[in-house]
Protein backbone atom coordinates (compact mmCIF):
# COMPACT_ATOMS: atom_id res chain seq x y z
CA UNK A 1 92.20 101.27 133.52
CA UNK A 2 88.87 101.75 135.36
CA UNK A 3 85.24 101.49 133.28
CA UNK A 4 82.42 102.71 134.72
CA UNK A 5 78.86 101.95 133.50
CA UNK A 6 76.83 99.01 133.79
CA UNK A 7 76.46 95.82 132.60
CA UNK A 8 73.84 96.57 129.93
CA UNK A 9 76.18 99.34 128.85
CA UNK A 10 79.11 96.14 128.39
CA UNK A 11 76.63 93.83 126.33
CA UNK A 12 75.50 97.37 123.79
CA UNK A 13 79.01 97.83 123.48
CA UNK A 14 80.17 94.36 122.48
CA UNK A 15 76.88 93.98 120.16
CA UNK A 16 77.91 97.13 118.36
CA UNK A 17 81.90 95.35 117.84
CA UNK A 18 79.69 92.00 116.78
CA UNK A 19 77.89 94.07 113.72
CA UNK A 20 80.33 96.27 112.77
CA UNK A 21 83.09 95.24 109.85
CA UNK A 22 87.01 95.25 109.54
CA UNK A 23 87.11 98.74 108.88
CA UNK A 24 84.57 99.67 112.16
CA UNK A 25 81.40 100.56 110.29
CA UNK A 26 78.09 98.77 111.13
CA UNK A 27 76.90 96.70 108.54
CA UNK A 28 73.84 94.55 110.33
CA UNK A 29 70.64 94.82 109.13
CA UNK A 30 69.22 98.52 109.13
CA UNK A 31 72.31 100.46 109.39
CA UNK A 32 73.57 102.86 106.46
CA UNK A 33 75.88 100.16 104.94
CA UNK A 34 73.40 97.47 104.84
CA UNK A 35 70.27 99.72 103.43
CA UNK A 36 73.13 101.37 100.80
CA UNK A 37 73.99 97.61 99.20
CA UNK A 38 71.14 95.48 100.19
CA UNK A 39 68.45 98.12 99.38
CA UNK A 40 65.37 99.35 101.53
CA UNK A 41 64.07 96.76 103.97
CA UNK A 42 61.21 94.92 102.56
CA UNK A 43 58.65 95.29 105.35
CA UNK A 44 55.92 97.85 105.71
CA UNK A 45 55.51 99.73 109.53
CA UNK A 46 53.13 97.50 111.72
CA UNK A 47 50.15 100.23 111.58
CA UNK A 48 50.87 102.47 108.37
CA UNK A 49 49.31 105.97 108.68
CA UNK A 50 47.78 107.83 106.19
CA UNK A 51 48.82 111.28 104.62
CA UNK A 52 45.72 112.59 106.90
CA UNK A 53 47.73 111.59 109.89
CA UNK A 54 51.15 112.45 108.67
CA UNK A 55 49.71 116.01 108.46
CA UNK A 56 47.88 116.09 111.65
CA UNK A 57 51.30 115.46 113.33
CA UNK A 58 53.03 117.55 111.40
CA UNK A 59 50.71 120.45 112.71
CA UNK A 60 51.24 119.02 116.10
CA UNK A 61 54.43 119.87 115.35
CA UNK A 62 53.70 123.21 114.69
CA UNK A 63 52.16 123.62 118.14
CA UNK A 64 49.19 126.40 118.96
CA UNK A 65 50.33 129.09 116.31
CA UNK A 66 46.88 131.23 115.11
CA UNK A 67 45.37 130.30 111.91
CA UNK A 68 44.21 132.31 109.72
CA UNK A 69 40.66 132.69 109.39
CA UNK A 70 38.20 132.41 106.53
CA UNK A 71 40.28 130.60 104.11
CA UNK A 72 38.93 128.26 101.35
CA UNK A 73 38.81 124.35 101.58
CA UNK A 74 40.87 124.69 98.30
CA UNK A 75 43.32 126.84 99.33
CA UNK A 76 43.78 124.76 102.78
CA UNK A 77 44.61 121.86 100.30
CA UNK A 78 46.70 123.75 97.95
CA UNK A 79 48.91 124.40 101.30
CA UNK A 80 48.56 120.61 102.54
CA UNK A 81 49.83 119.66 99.10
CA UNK A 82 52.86 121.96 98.86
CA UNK A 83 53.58 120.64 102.65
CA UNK A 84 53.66 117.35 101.48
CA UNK A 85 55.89 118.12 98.68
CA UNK A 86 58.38 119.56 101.13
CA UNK A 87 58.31 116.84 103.32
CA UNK A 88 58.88 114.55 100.17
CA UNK A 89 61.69 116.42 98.64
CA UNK A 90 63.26 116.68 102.52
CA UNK A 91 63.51 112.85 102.76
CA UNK A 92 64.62 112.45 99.02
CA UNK A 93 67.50 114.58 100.00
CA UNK A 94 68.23 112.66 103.25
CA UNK A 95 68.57 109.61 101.69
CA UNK A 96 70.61 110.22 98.43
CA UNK A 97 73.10 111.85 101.64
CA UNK A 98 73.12 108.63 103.42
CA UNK A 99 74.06 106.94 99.98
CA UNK A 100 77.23 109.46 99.44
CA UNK A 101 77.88 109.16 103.13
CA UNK A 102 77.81 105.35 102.55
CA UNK A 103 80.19 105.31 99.22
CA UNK A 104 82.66 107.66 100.59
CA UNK A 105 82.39 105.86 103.93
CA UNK A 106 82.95 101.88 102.62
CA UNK A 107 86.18 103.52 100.53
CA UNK A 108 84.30 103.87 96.68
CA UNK A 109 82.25 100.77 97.14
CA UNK A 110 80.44 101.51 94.60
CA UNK A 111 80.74 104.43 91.86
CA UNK A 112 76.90 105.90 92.66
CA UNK A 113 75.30 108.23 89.93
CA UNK A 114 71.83 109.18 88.90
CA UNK A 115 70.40 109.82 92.04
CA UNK A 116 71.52 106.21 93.45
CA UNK A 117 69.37 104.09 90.80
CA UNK A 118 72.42 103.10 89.18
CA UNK A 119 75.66 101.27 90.15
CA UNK A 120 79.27 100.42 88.59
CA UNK A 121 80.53 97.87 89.66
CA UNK A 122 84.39 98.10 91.06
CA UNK A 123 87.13 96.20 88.42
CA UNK A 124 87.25 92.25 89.42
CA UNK A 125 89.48 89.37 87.79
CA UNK A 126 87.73 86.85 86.26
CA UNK A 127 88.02 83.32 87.67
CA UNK A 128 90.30 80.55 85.53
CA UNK A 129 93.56 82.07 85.45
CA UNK A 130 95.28 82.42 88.96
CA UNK A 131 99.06 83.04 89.30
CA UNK A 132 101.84 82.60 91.44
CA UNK A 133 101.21 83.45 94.91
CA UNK A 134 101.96 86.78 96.84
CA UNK A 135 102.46 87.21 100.38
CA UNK A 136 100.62 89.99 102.08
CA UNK A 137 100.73 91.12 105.71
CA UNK A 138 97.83 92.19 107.57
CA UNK A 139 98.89 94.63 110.66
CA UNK A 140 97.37 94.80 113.39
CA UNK A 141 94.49 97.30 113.54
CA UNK A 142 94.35 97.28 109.80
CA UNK A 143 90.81 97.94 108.06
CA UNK A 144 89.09 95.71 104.70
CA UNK A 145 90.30 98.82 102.81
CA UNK A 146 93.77 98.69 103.84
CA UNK A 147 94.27 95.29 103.30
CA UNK A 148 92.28 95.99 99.56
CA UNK A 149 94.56 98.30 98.58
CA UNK A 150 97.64 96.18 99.50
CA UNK A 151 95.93 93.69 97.45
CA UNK A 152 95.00 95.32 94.47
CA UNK A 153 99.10 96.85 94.42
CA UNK A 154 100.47 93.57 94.63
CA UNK A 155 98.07 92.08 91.51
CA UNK A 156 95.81 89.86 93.81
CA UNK A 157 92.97 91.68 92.83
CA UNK A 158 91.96 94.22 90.37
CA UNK A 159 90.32 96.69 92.72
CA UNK A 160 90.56 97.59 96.15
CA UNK A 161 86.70 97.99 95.88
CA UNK A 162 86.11 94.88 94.64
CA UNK A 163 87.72 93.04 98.00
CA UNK A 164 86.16 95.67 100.00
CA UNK A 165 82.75 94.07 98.52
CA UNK A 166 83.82 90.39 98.99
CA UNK A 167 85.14 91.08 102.60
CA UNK A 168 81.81 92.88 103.80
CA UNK A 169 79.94 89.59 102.22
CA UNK A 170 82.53 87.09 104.25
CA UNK A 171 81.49 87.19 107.48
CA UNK A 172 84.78 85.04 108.20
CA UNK A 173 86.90 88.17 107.58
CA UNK A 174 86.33 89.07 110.90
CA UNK A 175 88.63 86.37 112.51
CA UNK A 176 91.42 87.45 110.60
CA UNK A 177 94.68 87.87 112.81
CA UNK A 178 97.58 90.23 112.21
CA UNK A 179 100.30 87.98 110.29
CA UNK A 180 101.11 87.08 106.46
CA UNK A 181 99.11 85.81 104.03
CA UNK A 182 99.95 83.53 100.85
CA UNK A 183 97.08 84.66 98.31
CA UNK A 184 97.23 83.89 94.71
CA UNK A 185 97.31 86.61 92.26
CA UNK A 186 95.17 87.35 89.57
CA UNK A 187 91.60 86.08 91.10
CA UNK A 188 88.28 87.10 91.57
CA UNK A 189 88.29 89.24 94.86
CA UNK A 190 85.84 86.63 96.37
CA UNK A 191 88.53 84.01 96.22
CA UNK A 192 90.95 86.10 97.60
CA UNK A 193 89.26 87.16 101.02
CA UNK A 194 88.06 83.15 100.80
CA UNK A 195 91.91 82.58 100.79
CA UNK A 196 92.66 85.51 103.34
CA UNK A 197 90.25 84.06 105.73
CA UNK A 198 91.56 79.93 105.61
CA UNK A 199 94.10 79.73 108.14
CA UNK A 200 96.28 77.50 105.50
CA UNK A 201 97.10 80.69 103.83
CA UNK A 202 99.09 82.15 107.02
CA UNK A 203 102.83 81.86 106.59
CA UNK A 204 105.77 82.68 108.42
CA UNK A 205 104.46 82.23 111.78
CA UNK A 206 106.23 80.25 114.42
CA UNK A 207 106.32 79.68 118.44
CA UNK A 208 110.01 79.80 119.90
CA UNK A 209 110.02 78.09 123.08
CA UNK A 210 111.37 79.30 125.98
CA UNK A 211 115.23 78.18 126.53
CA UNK A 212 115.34 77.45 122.98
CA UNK A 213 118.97 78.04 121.21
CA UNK A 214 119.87 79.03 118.30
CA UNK A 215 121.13 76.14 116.68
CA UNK A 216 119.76 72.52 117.33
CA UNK A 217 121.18 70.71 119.92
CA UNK A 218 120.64 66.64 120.93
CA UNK A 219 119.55 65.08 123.68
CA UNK A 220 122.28 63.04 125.09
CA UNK A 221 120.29 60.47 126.90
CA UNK A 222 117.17 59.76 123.84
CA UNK A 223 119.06 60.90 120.98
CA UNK A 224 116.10 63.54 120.48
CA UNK A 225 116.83 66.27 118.26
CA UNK A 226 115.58 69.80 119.62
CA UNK A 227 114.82 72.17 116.97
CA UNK A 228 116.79 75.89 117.48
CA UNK A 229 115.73 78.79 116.22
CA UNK A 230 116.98 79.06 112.77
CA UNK A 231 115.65 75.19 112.25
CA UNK A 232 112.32 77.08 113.37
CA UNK A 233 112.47 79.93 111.13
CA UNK A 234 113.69 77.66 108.05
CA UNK A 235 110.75 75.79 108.43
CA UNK A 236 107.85 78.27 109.11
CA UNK A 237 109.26 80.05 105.53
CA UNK A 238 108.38 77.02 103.30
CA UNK A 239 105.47 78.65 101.27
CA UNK A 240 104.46 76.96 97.38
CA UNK A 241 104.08 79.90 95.45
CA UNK A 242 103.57 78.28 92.52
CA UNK A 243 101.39 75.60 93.83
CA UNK A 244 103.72 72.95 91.83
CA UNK A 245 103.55 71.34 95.28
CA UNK A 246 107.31 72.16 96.19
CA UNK A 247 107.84 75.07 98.21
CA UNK A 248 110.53 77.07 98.72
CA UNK A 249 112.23 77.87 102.12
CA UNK A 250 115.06 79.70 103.31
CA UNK A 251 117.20 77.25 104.65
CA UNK A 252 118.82 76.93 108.26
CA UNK A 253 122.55 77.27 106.83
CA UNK A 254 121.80 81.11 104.84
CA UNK A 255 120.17 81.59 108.41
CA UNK A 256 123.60 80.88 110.35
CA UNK A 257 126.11 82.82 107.39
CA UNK A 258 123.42 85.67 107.53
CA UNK A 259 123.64 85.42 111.61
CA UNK A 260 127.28 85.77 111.43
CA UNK A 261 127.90 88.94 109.58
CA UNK A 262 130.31 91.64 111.26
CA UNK A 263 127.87 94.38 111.44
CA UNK A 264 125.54 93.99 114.33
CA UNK A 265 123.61 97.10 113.24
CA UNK A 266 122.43 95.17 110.39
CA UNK A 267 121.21 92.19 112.01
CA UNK A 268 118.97 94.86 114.60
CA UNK A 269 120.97 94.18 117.44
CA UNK A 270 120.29 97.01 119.49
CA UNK A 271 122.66 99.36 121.22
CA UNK A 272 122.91 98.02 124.50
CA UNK A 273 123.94 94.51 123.05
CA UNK A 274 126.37 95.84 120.79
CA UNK A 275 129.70 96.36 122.20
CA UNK A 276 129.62 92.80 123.74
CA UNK A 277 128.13 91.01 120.31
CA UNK A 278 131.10 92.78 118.48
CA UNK A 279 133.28 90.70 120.89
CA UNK A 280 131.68 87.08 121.02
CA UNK A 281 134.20 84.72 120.06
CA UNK A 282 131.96 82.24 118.11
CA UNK A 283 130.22 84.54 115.31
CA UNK A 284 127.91 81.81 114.95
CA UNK A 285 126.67 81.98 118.12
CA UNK A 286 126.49 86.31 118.06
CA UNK A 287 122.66 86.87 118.29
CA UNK A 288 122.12 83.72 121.06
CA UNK A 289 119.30 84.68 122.97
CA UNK A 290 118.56 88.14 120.92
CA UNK A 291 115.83 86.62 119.18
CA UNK A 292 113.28 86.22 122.38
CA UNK A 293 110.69 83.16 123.39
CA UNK A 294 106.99 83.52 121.94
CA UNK A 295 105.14 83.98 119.22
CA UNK A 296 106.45 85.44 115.53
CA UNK A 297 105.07 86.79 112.41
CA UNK A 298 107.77 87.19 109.61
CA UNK A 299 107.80 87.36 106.05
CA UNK A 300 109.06 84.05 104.73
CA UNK A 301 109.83 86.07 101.28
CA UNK A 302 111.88 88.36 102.39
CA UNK A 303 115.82 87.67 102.61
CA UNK A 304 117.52 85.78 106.03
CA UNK A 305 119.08 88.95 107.25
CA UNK A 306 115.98 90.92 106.53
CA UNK A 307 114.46 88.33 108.61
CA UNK A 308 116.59 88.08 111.49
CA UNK A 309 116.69 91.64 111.45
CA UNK A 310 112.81 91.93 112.20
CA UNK A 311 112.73 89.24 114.87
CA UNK A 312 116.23 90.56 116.48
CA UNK A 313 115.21 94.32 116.58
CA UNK A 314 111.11 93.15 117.19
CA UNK A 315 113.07 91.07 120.68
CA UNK A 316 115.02 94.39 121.86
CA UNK A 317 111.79 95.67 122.32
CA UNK A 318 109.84 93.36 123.97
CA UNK A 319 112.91 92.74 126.31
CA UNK A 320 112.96 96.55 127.32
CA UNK A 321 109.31 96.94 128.01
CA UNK A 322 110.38 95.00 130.97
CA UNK A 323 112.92 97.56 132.21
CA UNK A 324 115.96 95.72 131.50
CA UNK A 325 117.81 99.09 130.74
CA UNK A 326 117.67 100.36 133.99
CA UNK A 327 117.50 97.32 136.42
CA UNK A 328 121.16 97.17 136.67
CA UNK A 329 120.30 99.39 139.37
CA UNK A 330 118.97 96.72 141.75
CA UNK A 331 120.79 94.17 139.88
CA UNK A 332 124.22 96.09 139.21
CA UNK A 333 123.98 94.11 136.04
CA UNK A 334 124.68 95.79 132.09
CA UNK A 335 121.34 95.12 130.24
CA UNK A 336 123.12 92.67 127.92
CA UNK A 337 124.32 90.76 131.27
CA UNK A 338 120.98 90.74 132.38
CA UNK A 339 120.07 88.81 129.64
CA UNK A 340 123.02 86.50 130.08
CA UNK A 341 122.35 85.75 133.80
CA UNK A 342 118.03 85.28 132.75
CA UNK A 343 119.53 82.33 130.49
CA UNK A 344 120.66 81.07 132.90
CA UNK A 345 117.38 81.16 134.81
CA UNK A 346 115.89 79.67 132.20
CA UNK A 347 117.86 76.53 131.71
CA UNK A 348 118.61 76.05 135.57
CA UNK A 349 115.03 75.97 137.26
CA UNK A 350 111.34 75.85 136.56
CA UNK A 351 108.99 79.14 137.08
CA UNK A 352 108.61 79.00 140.62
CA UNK A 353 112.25 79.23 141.44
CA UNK A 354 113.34 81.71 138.75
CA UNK A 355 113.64 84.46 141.43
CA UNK A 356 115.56 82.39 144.01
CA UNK A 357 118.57 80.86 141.31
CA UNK A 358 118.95 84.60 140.01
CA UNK A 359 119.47 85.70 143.31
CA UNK A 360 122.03 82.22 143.50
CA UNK A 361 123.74 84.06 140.62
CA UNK A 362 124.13 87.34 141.74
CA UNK A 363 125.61 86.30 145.51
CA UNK A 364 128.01 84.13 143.17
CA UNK A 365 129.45 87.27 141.06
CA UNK A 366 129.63 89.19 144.48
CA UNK A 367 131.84 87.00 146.59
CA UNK A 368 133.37 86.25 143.98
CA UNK A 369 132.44 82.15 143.17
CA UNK A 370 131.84 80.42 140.04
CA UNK A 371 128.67 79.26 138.81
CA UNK A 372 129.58 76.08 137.83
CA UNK A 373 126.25 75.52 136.07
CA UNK A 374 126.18 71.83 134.16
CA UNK A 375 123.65 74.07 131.51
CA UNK A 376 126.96 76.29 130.45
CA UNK A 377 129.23 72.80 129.82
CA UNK A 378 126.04 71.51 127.88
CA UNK A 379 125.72 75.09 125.59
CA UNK A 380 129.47 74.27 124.19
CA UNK A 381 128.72 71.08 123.35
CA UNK A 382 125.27 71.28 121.64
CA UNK A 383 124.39 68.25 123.96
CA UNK A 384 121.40 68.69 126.85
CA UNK A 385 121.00 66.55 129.89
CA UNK A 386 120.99 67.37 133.77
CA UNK A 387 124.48 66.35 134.52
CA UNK A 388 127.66 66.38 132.90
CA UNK A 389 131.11 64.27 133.10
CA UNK A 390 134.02 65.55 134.77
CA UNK A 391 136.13 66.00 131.75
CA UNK A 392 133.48 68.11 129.85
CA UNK A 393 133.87 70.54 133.10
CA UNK A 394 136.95 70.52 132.85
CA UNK A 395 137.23 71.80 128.98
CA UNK A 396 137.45 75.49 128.80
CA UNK A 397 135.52 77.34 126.98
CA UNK A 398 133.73 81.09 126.98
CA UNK A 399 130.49 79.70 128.13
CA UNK A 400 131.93 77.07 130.97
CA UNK A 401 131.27 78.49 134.25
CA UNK A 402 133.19 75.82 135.93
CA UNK A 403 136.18 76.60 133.85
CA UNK A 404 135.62 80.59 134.31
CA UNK A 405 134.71 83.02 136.91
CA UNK A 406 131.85 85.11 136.04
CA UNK A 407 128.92 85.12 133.12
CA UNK A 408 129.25 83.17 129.75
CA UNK A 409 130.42 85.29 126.86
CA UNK A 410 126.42 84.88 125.75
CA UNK A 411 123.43 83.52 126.60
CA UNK A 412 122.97 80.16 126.48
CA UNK A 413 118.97 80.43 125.58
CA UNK A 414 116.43 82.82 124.72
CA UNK A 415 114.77 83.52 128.10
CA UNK A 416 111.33 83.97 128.93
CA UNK A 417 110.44 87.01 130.12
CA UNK A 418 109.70 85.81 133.08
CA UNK A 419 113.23 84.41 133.76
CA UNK A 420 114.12 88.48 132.42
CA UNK A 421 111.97 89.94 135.19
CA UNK A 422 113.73 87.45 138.10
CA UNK A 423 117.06 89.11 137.30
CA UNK A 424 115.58 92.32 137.46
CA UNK A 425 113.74 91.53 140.21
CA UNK A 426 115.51 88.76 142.14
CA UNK A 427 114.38 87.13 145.72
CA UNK A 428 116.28 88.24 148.98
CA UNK A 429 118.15 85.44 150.35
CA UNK A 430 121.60 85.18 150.85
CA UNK A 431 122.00 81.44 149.21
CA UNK A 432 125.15 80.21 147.38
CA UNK A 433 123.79 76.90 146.48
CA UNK A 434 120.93 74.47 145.00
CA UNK A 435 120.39 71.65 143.79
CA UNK A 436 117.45 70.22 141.68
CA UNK A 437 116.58 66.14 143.28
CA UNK A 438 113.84 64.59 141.10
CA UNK A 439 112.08 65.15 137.56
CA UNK A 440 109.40 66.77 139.50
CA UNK A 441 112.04 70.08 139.40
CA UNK A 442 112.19 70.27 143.58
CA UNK A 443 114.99 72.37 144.20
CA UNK A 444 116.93 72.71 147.35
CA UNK A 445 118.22 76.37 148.10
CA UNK A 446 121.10 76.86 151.20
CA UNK A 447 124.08 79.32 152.02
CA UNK A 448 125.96 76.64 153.67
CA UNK A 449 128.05 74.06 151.60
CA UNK A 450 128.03 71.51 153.82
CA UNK A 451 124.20 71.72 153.98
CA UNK A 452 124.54 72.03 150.51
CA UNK A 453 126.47 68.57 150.29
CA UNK A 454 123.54 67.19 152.50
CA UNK A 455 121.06 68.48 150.23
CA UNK A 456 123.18 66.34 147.00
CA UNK A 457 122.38 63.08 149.11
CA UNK A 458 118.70 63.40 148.61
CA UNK A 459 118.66 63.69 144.76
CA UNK A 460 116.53 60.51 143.69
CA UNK A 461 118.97 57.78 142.07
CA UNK A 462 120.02 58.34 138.58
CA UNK A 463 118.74 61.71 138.34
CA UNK A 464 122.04 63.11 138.14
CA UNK A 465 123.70 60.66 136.27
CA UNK A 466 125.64 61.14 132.97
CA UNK A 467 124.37 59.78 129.69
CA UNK A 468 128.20 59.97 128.19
């Protein structure tokens, strides 16, 4: 999108986002908000006039219109009087409507009556007696108000109003990100936007890695344990709601039973996926790279398949905004296959040769050839390391593309979307081969297999050697 203006335009813009709160009202010093609960700022004009020159302007106003002749000084002040009067009661009226404009405006901040001289105040807890904590989610786009009245429904507060207040007086409230939120219930609104507004109140968020499975898996070479996804999600739901100092957490095996359940439909998997997740021959493994790399927000109180649900469903989407449901028409891949082949991607090569081994893959399925990728023995045997023994490619298995023609029965990783987009999008190049040499990730790419055979002789030593 194009933006024309200039730069001043740019810098009034962002200094109205800097003084405006949650819900998009100003509230700096002199607008509506801040004259409605601060009061009328406590400095006179620089050169005050005088009722004498109020008037003169106000005939100035009234430009050149005749006046009538061979009136009275009194009655010329009788009319300046009831002038000024006018003028008086016009201003009292404009600012008890910038009051109602205000309250209505700022969601009931305050119940205003008798002309704006007096206030009541909106419910509030009183501080001494917190109790167990509630998780709230703030989405994205959501106003003070909105996140008040979610609040005040689920016993954190007493009063939407009341937060309302406390967030306009936190200027912290502004640097609060979509997510959830554990806030106690039962506490004085201030407490709860000071809670809101620590970032040790956030729960359920997490980071999934890209190539990340969904179970753990151990490096065969350091011993190294590498978290998988439901490890992930187990952990990021620990929240103390009691405070005893013991939290609660849904653990990783309700994640794998819930994983495992015969209805895809109820796990989110979406349409396209179906068919083939009805078919995988390891239930445990069904929703393998469904759940996608990056960034999550879940509710860690809500139950495992709820959970898995949100983030499998929340995936489908993020994987279609890259076109994965028609690409098959450069690709002549299904859009679950995609998604097989871009796990491969992932686990095979680094970034800058994503496009090149998905074009590797693709000349494989059309000679036909195997893959005979070492990262497909590995998946089977919840082991990682570059190489692999000859009797481990030898075992058959869904997922062993030495074993098999053709993809895995699933992915073997949740892909980036970058490794999505190569499939979709692969290199030209008619190569049948590579090989990765050094730690560094070079790659060597050829159609020929003797050249190919060539290429294995410059791998650095050890690189490719077993730790079995």
């Amino acid at each position: 999108m194009n933006y024309e203006g200039s730069d001043r335009d740019r810098r009034d813009a962002r200094s109205d986002e800097a003084h405006t709160d949650p819900i998009g009202y100003r509230v700096d010093e002199g607008s509506e908000f801040h004259r409605a609960v601060h009061g009328p700022p406590q400095h006179q004009e620089p050169h005050p006039r005088s009722s004498r020159d109020a008037d003169r302007e106000h005939e100035a106003e009234r430009g050149a219109l005749p006046q009538e002749v061979g009136r009275s000084r009194a009655a010329t002040r009788k009319d300046r009087a009831a002038s000024s009067r006018k003028r008086r009661g016009r201003l009292i009226a404009l600012v008890l409507g910038l009051v109602l404009v205000v309250a209505v405006a700022g969601g009931a901040y305050f119940a205003v009556n008798k002309f704006g001289n007096r206030t009541t105040p909106n419910a509030d807890f009183t501080a001494g007696s917190p109790g167990d904590g509630v998780v709230i989610q703030v989405h994205p786009n959501d106003t003070a108000q909105q996140i008040g009245t979610q609040a005040a429904d689920k016993g954190v507060v007493a009063s939407s109003g009341a937060f309302l207040e406390a967030a306009l007086l936190n200027n912290a409230i502004t640097s609060v990100q979509p997510g959830f939120y554990l806030l106690a219930s039962n506490v004085p609104a201030s407490q709860a936007v000071n809670e809101l507004v620590d970032p040790a109140s956030r729960v359920g968020n997490m980071v999934i890695s890209e190539g990340r499975q969904l179970h753990d898996a151990r490096d065969v070479n350091t011993g190294a344990v590498k978290k998988g996804i439901y490890t992930l999600i187990s952990e990021a739901s620990c929240v103390d709601r009691t405070g005893s100092g013991t939290p609660t957490c849904v653990s990783y095996d309700d994640l794998n039973v819930a994983g495992a359940v015969d209805d895809p439909a109820a796990l989110g998997v979406p349409d396209w996926a179906t068919d083939r997740v009805e078919g995988v021959p390891d239930r445990d493994r069904q929703l393998e790279g469904l759940i996608a790399a990056g960034t999550w927000d879940f509710d860690p109180s809500a139950a495992p398949t709820d959970i898995l649900k949100q983030l499998v469903s929340e995936s489908a989407t993020r994987y279609e905004d890259t076109g994965i449901l028609t690409a098959g028409a450069n690709s002549g891949l299904t859009p679950y296959d995609t998604l097989v082949a871009a796990s491969l991607v992932e686990r095979e090569s680094l970034p800058q040769d994503f496009s090149k081994v998905a074009r590797v893959i693709l000349n494989r399925l059309a000679v036909p050839q195997k893959l005979e990728f070492d990262s497909t023995v590995n998946y089977s045997l919840d082991t990682t390391e570059v190489a692999t023994t000859d009797a481990d490619r030898a075992r058959v298995t869904p997922w062993n593309t030495y074993a098999s023609e053709g993809l895995p029965a699933t992915p073997i990783s949740s892909p980036s979307i970058g490794a999505v987009q190569a499939v979709e999008m692969p290199a030209d190049g008619d190569w049948l081969y590579f090989v990765t040499i050094n730690q560094a990730g070079e790659t060597l790419f050829t159609r020929s297999y003797e050249e190919h055979l060539a290429n294995i002789t410059k791998v650095e030593g050890g690189f490719l050697d077993s730790g079995r």
